[in-house]
Protein backbone atom coordinates (compact mmCIF):
# COMPACT_ATOMS: atom_id res chain seq x y z
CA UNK A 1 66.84 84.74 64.06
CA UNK A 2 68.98 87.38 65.97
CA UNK A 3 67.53 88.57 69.32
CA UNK A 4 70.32 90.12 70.64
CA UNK A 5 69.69 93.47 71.29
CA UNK A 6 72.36 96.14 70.41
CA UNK A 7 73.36 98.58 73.82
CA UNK A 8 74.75 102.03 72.81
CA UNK A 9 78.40 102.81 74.39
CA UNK A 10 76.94 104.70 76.94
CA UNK A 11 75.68 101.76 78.82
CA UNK A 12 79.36 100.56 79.19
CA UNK A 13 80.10 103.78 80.71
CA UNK A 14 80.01 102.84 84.81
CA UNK A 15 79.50 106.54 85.99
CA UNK A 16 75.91 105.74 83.70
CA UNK A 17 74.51 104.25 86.53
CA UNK A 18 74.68 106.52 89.65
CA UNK A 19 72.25 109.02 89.51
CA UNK A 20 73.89 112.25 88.68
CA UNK A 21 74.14 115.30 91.23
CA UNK A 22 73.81 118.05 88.81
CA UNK A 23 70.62 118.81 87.20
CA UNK A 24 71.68 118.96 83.71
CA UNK A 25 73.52 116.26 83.68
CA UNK A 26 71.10 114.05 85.28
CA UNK A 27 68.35 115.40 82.18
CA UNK A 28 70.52 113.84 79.71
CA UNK A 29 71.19 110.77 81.63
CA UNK A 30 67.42 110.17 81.83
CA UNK A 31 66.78 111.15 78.88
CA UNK A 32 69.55 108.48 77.98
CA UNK A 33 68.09 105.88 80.16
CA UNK A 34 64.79 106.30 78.69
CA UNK A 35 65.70 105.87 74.89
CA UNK A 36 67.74 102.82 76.33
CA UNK A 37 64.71 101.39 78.10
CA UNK A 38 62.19 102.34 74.91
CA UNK A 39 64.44 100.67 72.69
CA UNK A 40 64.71 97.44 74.49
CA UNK A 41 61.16 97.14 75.10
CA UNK A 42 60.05 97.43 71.36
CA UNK A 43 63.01 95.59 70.58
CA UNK A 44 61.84 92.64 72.66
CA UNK A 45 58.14 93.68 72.18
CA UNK A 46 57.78 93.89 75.87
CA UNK A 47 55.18 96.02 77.84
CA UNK A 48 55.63 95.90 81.51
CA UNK A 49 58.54 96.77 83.82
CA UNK A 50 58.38 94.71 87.24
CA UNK A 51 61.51 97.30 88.66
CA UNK A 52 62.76 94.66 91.49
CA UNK A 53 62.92 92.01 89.00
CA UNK A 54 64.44 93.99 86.23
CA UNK A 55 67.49 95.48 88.10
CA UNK A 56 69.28 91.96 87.66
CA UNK A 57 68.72 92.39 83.79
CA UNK A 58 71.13 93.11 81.04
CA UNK A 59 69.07 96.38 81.25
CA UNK A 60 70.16 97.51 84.34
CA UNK A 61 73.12 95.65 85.27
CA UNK A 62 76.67 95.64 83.69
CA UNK A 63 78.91 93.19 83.97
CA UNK A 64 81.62 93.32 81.57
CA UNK A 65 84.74 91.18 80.56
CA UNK A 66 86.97 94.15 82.49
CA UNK A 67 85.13 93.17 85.97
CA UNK A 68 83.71 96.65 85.60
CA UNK A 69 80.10 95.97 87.59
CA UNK A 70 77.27 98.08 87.95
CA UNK A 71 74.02 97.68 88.28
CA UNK A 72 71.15 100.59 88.80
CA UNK A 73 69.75 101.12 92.21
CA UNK A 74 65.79 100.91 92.27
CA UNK A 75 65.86 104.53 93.61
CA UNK A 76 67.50 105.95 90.17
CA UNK A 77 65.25 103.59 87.82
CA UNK A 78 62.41 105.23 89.65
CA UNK A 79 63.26 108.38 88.83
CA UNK A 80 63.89 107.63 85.52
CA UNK A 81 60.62 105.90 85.13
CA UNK A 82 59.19 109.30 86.82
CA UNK A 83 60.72 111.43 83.91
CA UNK A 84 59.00 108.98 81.26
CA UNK A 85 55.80 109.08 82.96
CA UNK A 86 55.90 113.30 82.81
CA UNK A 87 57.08 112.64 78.51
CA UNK A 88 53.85 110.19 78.53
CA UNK A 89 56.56 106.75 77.50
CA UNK A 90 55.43 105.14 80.62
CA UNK A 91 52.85 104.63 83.24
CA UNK A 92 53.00 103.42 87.45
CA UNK A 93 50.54 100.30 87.43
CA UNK A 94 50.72 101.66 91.23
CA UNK A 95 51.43 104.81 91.76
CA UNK A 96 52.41 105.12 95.25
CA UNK A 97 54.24 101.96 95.06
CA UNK A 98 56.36 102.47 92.11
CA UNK A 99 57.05 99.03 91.93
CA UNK A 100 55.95 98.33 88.25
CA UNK A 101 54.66 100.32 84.86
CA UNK A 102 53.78 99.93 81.76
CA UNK A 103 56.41 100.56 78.83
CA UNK A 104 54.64 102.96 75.98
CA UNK A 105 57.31 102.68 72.97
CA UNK A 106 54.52 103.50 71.34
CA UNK A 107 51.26 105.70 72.71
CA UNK A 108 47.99 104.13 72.96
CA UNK A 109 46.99 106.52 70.05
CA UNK A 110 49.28 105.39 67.86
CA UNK A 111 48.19 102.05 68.60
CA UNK A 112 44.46 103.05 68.52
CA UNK A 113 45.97 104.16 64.43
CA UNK A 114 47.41 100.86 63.87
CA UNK A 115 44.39 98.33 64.79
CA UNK A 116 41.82 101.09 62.95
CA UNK A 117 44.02 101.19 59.96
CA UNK A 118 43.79 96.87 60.17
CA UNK A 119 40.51 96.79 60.56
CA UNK A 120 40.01 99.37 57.52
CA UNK A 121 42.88 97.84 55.03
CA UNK A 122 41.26 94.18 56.07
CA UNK A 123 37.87 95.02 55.55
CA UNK A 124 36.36 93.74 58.61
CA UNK A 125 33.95 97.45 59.01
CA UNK A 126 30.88 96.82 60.37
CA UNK A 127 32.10 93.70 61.52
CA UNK A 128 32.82 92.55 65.20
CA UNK A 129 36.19 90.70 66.97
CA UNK A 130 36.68 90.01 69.95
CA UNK A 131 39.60 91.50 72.12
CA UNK A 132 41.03 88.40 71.86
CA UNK A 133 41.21 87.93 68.17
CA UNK A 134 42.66 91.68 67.65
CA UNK A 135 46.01 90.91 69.90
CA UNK A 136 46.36 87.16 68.88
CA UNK A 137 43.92 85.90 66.31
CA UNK A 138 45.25 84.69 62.75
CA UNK A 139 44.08 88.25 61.03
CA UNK A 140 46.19 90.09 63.50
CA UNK A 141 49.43 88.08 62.99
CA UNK A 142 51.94 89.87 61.21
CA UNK A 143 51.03 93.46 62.57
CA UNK A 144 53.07 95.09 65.20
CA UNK A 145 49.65 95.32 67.79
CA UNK A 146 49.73 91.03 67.68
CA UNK A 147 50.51 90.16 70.97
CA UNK A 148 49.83 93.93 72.55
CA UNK A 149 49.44 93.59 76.22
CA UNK A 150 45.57 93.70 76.99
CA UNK A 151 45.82 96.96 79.13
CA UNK A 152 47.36 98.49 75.96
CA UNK A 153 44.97 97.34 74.15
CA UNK A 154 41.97 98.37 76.18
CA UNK A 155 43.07 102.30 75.99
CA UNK A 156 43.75 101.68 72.29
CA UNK A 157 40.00 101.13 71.86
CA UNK A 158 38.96 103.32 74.57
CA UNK A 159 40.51 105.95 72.26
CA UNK A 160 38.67 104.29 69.17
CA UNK A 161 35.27 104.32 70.86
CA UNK A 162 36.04 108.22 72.28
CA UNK A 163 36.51 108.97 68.20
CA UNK A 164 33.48 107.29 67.52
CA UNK A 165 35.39 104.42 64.86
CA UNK A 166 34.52 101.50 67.81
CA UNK A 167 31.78 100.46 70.06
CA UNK A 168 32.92 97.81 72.79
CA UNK A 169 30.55 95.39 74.06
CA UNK A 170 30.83 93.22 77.26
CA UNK A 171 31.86 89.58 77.73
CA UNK A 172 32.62 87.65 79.63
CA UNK A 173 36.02 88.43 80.15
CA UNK A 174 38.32 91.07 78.53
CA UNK A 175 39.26 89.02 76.47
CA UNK A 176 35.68 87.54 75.04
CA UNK A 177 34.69 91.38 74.68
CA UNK A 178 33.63 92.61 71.44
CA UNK A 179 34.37 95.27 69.28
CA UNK A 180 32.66 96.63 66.42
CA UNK A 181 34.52 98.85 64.37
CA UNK A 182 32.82 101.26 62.01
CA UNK A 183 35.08 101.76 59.15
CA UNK A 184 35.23 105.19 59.85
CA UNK A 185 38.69 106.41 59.32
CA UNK A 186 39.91 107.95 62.87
């Protein structure tokens, strides 16, 4: 199975990474950055960005066969990550520390729409799972939410229980939690 991931041409372009003076252009290079960044994460199925640890990436640092090299200061990735936390594609775990967030390349309401519309096309209504056995039990394998990172996957169902499809009940651990779902369609 391929698991390369496919860059656009942009991301061989070196001026790419150094945050751009001018306001318009630096939009569009966000904007860039953060398609880039969505892309790879669903690609990859990943959830969290540790920014230290990700500047030495493929993601963030170019080295080509030219000896062109660039990598992304931590400065301009937290900008970037600033402008997808205002577009609601990502999250600071920390806020003041802007040192990691979560990845949304897809919302927690559209994951809240996935699991519901498992639980109703599997008939498991009225029925309860645990946390656990929605992101990695046997009846979950095969849909995109298997292997959803658990703090994805706890505002999923908040959203569920808000709608009134879900009632959680306490383990425990997260991951021993139940859930009942009500076959309700959300």
């Amino acid at each position: 199975m391929e698991n390369s991931f496919s860059f656009p041409s942009i991301h061989n372009f070196p001026p790419f990474y150094t945050l751009q003076p001018t306001q318009t252009t630096w939009q569009n290079q966000a904007a860039l950055w953060s398609e880039i960044i969505l892309a790879y994460y669903r690609h990859h199925k990943l959830y969290r960005l540790e920014l230290f640890e990700s500047l030495n990436s493929e993601l963030f640092n170019f080295n080509n066969n030219q000896g062109i090299k660039r990598r992304l200061r931590l400065e301009t990735l937290q900008a970037i990550i600033d402008t997808m936390v205002k577009r609601g594609t990502a999250e600071w775990e920390s806020p003041p520390k802007k040192v990691s967030a979560i990845i949304y390349w897809r919302k927690p309401e559209e994951w809240a729409n996935l699991i519901n519309n498992w639980i109703l096309e599997t008939g498991m209504s009225n029925s309860i799972v645990t946390v656990y056995e929605i992101a990695h039990g046997e009846s979950s394998e095969g849909f995109e939410f298997h292997g959803l990172d658990q703090t994805i996957l706890m505002k999923a169902l908040d959203i569920l229980v808000k709608k009134g499809v879900a009632q959680i009940f306490q383990g425990t651990s997260t991951d021993d939690m139940g859930v009942k779902f009500f076959g309700i369609n959300g």
